[in-house]
Protein backbone atom coordinates (compact mmCIF):
# COMPACT_ATOMS: atom_id res chain seq x y z
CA UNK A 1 58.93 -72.97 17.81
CA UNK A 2 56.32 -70.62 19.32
CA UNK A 3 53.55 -70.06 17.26
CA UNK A 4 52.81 -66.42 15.99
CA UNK A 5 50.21 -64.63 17.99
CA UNK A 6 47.43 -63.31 15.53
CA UNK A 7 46.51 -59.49 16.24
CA UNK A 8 43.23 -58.29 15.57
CA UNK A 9 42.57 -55.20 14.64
CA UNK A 10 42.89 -52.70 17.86
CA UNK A 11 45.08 -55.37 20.03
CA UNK A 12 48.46 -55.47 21.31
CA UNK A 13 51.05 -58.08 21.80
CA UNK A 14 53.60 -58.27 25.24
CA UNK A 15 54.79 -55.33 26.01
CA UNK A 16 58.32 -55.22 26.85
CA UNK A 17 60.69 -53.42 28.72
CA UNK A 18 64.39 -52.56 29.37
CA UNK A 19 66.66 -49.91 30.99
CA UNK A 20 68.16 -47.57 28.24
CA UNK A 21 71.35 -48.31 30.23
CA UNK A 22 71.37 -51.55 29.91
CA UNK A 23 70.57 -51.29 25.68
CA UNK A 24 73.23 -49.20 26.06
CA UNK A 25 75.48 -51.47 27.46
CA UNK A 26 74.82 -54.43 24.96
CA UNK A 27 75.27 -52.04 21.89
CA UNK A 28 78.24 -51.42 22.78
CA UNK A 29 79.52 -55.00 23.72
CA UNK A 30 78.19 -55.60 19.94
CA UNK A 31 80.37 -52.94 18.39
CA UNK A 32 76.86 -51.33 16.05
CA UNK A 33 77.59 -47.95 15.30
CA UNK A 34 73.84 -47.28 14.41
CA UNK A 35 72.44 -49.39 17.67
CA UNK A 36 75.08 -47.08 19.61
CA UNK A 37 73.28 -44.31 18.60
CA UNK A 38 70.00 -45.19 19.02
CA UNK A 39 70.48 -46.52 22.27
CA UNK A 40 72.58 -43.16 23.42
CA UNK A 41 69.38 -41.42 21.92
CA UNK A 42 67.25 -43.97 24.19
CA UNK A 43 69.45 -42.87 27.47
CA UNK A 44 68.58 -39.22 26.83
CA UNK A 45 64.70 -39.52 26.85
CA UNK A 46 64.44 -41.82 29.83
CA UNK A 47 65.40 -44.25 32.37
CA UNK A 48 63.59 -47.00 30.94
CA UNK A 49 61.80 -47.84 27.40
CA UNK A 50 58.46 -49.86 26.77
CA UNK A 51 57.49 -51.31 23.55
CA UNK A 52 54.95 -53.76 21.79
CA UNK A 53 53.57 -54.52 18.66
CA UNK A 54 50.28 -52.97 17.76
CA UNK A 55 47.74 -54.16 15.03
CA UNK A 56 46.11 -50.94 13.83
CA UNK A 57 42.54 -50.58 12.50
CA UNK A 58 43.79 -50.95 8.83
CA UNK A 59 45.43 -54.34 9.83
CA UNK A 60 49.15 -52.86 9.77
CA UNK A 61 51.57 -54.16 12.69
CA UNK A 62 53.35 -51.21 13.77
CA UNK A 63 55.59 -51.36 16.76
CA UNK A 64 54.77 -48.43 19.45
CA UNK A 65 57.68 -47.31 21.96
CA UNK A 66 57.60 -45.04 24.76
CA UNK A 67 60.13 -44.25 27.70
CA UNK A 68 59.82 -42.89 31.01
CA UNK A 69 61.66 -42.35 34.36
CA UNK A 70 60.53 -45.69 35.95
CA UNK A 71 59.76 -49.10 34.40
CA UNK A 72 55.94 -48.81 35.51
CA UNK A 73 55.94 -45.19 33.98
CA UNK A 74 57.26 -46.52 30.21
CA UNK A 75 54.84 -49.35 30.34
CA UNK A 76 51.70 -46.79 31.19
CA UNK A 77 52.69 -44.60 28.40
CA UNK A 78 52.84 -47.47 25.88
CA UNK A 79 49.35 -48.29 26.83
CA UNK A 80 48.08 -44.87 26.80
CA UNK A 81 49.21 -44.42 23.51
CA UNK A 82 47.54 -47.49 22.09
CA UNK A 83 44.29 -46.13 23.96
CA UNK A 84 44.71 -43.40 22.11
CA UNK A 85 45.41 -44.83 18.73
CA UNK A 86 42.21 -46.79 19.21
CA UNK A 87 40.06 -43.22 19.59
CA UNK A 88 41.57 -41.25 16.89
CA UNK A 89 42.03 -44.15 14.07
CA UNK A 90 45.72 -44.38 14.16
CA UNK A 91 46.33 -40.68 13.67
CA UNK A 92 49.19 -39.19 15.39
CA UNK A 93 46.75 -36.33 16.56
CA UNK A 94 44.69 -35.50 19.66
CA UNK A 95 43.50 -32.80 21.76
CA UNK A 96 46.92 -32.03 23.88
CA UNK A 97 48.52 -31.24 20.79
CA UNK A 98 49.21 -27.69 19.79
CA UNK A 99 47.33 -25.87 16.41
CA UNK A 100 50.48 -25.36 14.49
CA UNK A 101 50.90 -29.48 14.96
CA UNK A 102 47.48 -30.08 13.31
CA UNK A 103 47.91 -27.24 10.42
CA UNK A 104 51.04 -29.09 9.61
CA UNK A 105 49.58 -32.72 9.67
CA UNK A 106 46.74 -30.74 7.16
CA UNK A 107 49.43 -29.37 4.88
CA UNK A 108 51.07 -32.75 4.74
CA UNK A 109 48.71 -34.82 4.80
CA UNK A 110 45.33 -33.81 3.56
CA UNK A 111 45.97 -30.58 1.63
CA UNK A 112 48.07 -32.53 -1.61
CA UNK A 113 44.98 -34.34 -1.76
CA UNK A 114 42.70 -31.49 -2.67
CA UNK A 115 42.21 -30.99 -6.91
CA UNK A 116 43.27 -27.78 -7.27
CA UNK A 117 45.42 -25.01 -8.74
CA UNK A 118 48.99 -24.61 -7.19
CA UNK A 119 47.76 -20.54 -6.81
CA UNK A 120 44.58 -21.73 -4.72
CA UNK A 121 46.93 -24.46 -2.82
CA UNK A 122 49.46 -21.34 -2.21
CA UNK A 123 47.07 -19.09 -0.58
CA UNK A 124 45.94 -21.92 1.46
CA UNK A 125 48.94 -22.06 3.03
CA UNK A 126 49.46 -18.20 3.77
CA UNK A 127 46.07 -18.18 4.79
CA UNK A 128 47.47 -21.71 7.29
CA UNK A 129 50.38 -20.01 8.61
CA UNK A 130 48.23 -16.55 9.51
CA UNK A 131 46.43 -19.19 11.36
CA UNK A 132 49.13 -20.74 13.14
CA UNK A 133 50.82 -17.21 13.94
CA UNK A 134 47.47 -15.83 15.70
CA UNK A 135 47.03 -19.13 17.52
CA UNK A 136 49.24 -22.17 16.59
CA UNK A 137 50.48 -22.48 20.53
CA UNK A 138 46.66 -22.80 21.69
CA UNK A 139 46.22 -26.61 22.53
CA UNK A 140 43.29 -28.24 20.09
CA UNK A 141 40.91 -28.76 23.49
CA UNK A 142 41.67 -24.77 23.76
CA UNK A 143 40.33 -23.56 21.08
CA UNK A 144 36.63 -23.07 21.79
CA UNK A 145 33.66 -21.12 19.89
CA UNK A 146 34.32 -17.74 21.59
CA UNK A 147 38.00 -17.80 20.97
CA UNK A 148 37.89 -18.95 17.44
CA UNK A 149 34.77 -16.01 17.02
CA UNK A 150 37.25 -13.41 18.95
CA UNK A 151 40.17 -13.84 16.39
CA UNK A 152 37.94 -13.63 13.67
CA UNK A 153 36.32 -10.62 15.46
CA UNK A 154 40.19 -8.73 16.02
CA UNK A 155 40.84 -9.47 12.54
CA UNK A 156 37.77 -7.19 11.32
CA UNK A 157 38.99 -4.67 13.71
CA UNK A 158 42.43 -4.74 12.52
CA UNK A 159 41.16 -3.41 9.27
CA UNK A 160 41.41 -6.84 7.19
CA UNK A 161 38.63 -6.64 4.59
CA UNK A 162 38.62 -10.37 3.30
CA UNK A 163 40.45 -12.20 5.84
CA UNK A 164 38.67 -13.27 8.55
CA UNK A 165 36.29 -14.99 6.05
CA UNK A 166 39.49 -16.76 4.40
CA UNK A 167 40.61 -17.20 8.10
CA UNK A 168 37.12 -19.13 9.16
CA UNK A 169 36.42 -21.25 5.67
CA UNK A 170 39.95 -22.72 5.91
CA UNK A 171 39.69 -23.46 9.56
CA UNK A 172 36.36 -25.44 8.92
CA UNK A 173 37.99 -27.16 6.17
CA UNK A 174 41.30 -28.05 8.85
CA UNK A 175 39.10 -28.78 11.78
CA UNK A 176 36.44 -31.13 9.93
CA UNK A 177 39.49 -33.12 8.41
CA UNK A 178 40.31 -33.79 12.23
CA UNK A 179 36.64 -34.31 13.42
CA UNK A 180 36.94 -37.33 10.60
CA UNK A 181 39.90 -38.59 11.97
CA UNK A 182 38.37 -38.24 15.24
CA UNK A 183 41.66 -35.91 16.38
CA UNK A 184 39.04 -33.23 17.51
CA UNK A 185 35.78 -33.77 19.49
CA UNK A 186 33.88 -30.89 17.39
CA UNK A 187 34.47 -28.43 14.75
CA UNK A 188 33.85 -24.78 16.94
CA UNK A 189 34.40 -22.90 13.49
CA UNK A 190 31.09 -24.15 12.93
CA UNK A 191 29.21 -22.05 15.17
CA UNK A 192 31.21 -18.39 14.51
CA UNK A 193 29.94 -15.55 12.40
CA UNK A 194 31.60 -13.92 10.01
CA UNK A 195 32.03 -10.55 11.10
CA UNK A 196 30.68 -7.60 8.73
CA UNK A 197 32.92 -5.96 6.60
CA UNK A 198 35.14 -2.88 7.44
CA UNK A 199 35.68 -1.63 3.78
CA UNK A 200 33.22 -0.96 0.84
CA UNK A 201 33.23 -3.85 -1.74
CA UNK A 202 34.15 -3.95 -4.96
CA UNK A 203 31.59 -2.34 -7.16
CA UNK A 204 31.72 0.90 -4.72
CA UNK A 205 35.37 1.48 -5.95
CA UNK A 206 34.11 2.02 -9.36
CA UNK A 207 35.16 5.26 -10.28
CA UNK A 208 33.03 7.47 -12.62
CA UNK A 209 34.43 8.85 -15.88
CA UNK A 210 35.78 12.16 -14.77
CA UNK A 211 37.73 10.12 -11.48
CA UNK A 212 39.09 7.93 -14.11
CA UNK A 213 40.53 10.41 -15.92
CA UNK A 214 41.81 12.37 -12.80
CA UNK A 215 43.36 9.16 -11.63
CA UNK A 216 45.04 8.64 -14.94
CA UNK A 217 46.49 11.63 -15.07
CA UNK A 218 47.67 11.26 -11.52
CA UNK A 219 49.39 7.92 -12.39
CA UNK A 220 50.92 9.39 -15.62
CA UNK A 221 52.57 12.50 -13.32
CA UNK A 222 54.39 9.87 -11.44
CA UNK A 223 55.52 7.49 -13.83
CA UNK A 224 57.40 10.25 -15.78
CA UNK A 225 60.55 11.88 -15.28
CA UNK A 226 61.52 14.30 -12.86
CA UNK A 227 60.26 17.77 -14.82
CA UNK A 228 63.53 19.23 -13.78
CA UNK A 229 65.63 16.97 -15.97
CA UNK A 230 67.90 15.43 -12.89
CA UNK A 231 67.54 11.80 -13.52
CA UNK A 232 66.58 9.18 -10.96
CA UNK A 233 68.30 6.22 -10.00
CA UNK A 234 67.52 2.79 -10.82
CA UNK A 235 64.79 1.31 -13.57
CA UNK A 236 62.24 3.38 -14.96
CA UNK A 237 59.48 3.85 -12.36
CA UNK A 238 56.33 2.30 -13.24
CA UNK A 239 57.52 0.90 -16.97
CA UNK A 240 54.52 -1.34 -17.21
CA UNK A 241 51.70 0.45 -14.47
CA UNK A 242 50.24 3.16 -17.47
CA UNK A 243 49.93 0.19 -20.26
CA UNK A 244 48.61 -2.51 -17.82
CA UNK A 245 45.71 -0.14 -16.37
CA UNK A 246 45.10 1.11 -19.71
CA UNK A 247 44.51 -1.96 -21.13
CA UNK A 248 41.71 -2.55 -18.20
CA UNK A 249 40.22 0.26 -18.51
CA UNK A 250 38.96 -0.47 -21.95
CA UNK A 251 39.14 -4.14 -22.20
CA UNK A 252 38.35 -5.30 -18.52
CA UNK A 253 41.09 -7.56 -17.94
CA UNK A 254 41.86 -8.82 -14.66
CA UNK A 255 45.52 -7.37 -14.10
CA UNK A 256 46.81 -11.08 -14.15
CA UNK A 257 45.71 -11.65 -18.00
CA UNK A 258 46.93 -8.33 -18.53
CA UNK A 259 50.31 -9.12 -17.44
CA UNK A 260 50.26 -12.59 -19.07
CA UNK A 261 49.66 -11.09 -22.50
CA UNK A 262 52.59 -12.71 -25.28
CA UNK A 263 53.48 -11.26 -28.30
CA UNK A 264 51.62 -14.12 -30.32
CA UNK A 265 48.48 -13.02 -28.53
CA UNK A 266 48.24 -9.80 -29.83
CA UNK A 267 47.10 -9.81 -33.94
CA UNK A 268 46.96 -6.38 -36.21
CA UNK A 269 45.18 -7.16 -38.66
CA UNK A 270 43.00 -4.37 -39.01
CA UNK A 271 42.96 -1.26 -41.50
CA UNK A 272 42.51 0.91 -38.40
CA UNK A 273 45.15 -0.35 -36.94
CA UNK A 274 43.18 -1.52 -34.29
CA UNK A 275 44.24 -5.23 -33.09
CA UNK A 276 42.44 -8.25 -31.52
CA UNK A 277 43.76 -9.41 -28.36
CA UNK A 278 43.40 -13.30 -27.35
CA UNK A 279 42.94 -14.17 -23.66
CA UNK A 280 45.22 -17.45 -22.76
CA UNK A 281 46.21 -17.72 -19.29
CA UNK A 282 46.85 -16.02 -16.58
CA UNK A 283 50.27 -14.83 -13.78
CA UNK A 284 49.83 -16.65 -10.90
CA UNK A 285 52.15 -17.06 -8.03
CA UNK A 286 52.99 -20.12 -6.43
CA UNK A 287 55.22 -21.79 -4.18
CA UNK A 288 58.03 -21.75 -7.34
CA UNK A 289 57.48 -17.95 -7.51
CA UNK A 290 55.59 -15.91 -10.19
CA UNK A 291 54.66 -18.17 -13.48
CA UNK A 292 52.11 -18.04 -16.42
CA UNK A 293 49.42 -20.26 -16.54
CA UNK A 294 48.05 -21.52 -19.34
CA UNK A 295 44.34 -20.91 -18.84
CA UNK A 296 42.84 -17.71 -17.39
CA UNK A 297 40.78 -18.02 -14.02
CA UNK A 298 37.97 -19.94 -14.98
CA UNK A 299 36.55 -21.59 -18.34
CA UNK A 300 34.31 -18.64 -19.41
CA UNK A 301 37.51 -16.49 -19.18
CA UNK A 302 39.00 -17.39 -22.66
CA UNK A 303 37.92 -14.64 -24.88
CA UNK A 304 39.24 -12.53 -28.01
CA UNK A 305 38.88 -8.46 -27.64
CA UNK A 306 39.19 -6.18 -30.08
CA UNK A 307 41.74 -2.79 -28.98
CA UNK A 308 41.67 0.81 -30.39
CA UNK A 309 44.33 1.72 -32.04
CA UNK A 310 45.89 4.10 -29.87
CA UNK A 311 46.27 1.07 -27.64
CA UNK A 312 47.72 -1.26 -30.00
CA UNK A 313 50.20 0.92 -31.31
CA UNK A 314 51.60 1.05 -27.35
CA UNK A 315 51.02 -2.69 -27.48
CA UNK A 316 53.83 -3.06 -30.24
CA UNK A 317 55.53 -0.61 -29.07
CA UNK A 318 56.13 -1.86 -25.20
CA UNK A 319 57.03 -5.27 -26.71
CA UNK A 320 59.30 -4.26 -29.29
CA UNK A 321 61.70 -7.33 -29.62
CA UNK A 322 59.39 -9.90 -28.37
CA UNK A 323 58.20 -12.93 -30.87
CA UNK A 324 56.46 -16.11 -30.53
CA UNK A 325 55.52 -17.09 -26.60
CA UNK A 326 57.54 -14.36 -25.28
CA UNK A 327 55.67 -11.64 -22.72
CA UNK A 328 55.16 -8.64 -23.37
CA UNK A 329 55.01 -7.50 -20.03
CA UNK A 330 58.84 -8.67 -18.51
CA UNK A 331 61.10 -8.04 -15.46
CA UNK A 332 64.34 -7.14 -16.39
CA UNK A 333 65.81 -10.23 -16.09
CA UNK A 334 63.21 -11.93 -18.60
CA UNK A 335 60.21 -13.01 -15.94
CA UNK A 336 56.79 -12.36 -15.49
CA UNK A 337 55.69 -9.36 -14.00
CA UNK A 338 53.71 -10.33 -10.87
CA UNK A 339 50.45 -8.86 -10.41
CA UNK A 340 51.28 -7.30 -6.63
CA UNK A 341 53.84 -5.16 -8.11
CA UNK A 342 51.59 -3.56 -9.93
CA UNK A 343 49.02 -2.97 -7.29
CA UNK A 344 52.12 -1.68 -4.86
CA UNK A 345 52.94 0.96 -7.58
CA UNK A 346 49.16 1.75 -8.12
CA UNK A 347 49.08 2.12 -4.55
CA UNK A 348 51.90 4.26 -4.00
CA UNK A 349 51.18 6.72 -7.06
CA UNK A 350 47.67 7.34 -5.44
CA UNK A 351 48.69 8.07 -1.73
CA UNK A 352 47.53 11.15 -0.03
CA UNK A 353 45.16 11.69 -3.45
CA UNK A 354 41.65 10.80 -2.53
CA UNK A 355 42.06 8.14 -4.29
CA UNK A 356 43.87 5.45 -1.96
CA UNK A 357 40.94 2.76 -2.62
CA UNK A 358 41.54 2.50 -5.86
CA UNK A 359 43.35 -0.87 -6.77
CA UNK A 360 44.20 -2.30 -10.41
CA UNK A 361 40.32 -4.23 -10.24
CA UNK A 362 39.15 -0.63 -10.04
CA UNK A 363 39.19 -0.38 -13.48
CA UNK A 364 37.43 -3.46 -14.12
CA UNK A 365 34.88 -2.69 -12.32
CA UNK A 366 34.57 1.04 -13.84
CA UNK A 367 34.56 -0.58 -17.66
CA UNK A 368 31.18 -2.76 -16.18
CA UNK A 369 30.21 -0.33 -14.55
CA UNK A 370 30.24 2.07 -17.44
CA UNK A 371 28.75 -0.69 -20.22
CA UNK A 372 26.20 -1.76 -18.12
CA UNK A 373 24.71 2.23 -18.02
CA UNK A 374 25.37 2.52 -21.98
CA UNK A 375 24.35 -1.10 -23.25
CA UNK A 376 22.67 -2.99 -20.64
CA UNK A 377 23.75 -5.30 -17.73
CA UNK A 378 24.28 -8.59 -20.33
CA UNK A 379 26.78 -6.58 -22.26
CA UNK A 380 28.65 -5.87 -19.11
CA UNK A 381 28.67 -9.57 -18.50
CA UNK A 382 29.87 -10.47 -22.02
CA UNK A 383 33.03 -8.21 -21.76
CA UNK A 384 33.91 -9.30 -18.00
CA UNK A 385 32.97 -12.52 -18.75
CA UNK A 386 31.13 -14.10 -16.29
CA UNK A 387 29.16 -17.15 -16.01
CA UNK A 388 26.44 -15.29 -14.57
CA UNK A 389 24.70 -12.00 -15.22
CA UNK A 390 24.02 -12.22 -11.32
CA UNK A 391 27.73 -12.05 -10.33
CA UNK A 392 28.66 -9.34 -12.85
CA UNK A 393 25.22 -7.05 -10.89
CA UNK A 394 26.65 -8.24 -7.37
CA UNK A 395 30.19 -7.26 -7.69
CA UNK A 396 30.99 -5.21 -10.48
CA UNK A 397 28.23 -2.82 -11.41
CA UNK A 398 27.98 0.54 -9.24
CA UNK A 399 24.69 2.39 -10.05
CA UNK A 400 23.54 5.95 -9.10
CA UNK A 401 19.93 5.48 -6.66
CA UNK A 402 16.93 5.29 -8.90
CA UNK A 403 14.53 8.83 -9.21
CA UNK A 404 10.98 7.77 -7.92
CA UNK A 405 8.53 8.66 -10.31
CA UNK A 406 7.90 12.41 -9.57
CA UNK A 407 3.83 11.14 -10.40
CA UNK A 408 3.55 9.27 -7.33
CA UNK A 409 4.84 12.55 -5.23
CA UNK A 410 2.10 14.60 -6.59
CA UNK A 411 -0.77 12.06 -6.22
CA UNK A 412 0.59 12.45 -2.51
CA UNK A 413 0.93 16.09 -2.33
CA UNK A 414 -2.78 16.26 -3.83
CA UNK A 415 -4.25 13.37 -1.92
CA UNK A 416 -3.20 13.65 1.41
CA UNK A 417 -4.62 17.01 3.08
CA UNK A 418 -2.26 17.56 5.94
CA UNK A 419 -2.37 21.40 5.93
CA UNK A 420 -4.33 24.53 4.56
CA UNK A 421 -1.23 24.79 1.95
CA UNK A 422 -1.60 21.52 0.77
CA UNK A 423 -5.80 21.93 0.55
CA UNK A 424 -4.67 24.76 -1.30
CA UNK A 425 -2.00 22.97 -3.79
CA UNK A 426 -4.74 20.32 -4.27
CA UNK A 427 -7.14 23.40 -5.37
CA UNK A 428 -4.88 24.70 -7.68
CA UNK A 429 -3.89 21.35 -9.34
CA UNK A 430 -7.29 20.47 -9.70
CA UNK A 431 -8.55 24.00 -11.36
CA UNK A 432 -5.42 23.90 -13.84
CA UNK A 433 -6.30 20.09 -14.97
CA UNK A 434 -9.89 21.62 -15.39
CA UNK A 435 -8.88 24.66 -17.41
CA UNK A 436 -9.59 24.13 -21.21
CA UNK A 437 -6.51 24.28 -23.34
CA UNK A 438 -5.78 27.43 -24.75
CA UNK A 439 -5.89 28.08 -28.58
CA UNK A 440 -2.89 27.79 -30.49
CA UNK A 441 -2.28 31.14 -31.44
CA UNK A 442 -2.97 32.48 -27.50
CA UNK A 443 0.80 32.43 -25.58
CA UNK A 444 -0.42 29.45 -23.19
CA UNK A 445 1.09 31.85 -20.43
CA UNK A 446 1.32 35.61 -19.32
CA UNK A 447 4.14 36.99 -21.07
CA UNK A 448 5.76 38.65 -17.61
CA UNK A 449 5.18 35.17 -15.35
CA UNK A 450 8.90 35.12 -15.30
């Protein structure tokens, strides 16, 4: 019996090879139904197969086959593709193959691995497949530093306001994974920039108290009835857009806690009748659709808020029915309400009004905005609740420009002589701080100055 040959890591046994005809042929003569098969599959990719076992670098034997039009051409292939196995660490990636091949070895392979939500592991993959649908038939050696900085670069001109960031951290994240694996030569998302911004950020969409009120009443025209009595078809437009951006505009909940509200969250137990509001979780959608989760966005989130009355009243009233874990916010077939619906109404009750920026974290920012002038920037923070006053100042906090101290414009005017009016304005300023005060019962100027 002839001993069995002990692989190292990296080497090869005999390679072997046969006509697909011929494999063919015996199958056949053996009467397998699943070697007929394969062997009719063999016929269709080539003339002849190759194959041999391999000893990869993690000790497995794995058995690498490859076909070709001539014996000589199989037998090169199977050794190319060991060679290449040997490079790349047993990976079934390299530089020939295309971008959408590597973001789908990432979503299979390396992206279950990552500890995080199923919402952050969703938008990873839109964020993928915008990836792959700019440039997933680009082969990995193609895509170089200016190509990878001119996508990024269209997608600021195409108006995208947080994308191309998105766009560039993922890729890093995809292309180092590769790199590792040695799948890639170098990561060129490295060396890009991310291109400026198109749109104003966050805290510049704060609106002021009279364009919250005008937007209000903009949203409340078209969420009623037709004022001519006809009614329209279909459900009520915009049941749950007044309540939900109510309820941010004096609590500053993100629209997602907003929606996730249940009827055991909301407690009156006040003589007021205001009510105290607990913040739980959080709608998030994932690849099962629009669910609740049961913690809000980050650890600091979890909070209790006292409501006015006027809102807690609505409160009842909108869930009237609900009990126990139920929302209060529902579809009509009993589901969560998902946040983008919301912003698409928002969006479409505000076209052609001045007021197309405005999106449902509008209103969080205006409620920080709007604390932070009246109680201080920590208060702000306390409501929105952040981790860190800096955040809550960066992103959420729209001030008017400071008025320079009208002191330092006159020490200017009086100390720097330009012209014979300002010699003369310097005169004057000096003779009236000179002048002795007048007497209290003297009019301290002429009775006709004005």
């Amino acid at each position: 019996m002839t001993p069995r040959v002990m692989l190292q890591p990296g080497e090869y046994g005999r390679i072997r090879t046969v006509r697909t005809s011929e494999a063919l042929h015996r199958a056949q003569a053996a009467k397998k139904k699943v070697s007929i098969e394969r062997a009719r599959a063999w016929v269709e990719r080539g003339n002849w197969v190759a194959d041999c076992r391999y000893r990869d670098i993690f000790g497995n034997r794995v058995q690498v086959r490859r076909f070709g039009r001539t014996e000589r051409d199989a037998r090169e292939a199977v050794v190319e593709e060991i060679a290449r196995r040997r490079e790349t660490g047993g990976t079934s990636l390299d530089g020939a193959q295309s971008v959408s091949q590597l973001v789908s070895w990432w979503e299979r392979e390396m992206l279950p691995l990552k500890q995080v939500r199923d919402q952050s592991r969703s938008k990873d993959k839109q964020i993928a497949k915008f990836i792959t649908d700019r440039i997933g038939d680009l082969r990995l050696f193609e895509v170089t530093i200016p190509r990878a900085q001119l996508l990024l670069d269209t997608l600021a001109r195409e108006g995208y306001r947080d994308r191309p960031k998105k766009v560039r951290n993922l890729a890093q994240q995809i292309w180092h994974d590769a790199l590792v694996r040695q799948a890639v030569s170098s990561n060129p998302w490295m060396q890009t920039k991310t291109p400026p911004r198109t749109v104003v950020r966050t805290k510049d969409r704060a609106l002021t108290e009279p364009q919250l009120v005008e937007v209000r009443r903009i949203v409340a025209e078209w969420c009623a009835p037709p004022s001519d009595g006809t009614a329209r078809l279909g459900p009520r437009r915009g049941k749950h857009l007044m309540l939900a951006l109510d309820l941010m505009a004096v609590t500053g909940l993100r629209i997602g806690e907003v929606l996730a509200l249940r009827a055991c969250d909301v407690v009156r137990s006040h003589e007021d009748g205001s009510a105290i509001i607990s913040v739980t979780g959080t709608i998030v959608s994932g690849d099962t659709g629009v669910s609740r989760q049961e913690d809000p966005k980050t650890a600091t989130s979890n909070a209790r808020i006292t409501v006015p009355p006027f809102i807690a009243k609505r409160l009842a009233d909108h869930g009237t029915g609900r009990s126990g874990n139920q929302l209060i916010f529902q579809s009509r077939n009993g589901k969560p309400v998902a946040p983008t619906q919301i912003a698409s109404q928002l969006r479409t009750a505000l076209a052609d009004t001045g007021f197309e920026a405005t999106t449902p974290h509008s209103f969080r920012a205006s409620l920080g905005s709007w604390v932070a002038a009246k109680l201080g920037d920590e208060k702000a923070r306390e409501l929105l609740r952040h981790a860190s006053v800096d955040t809550t100042r960066k992103h959420y906090i729209a001030r008017e420009a400071a008025l320079v101290d009208p002191a330092i414009t006159t020490a200017v005017s009086t100390g720097l002589l330009l012209s014979h009016e300002a010699v003369a304005w310097a005169e004057a300023q000096e003779r009236a701080r000179r002048a002795p005060d007048p007497e209290p019962t003297q009019a301290p100027f002429p009775s006709d100055i004005f």
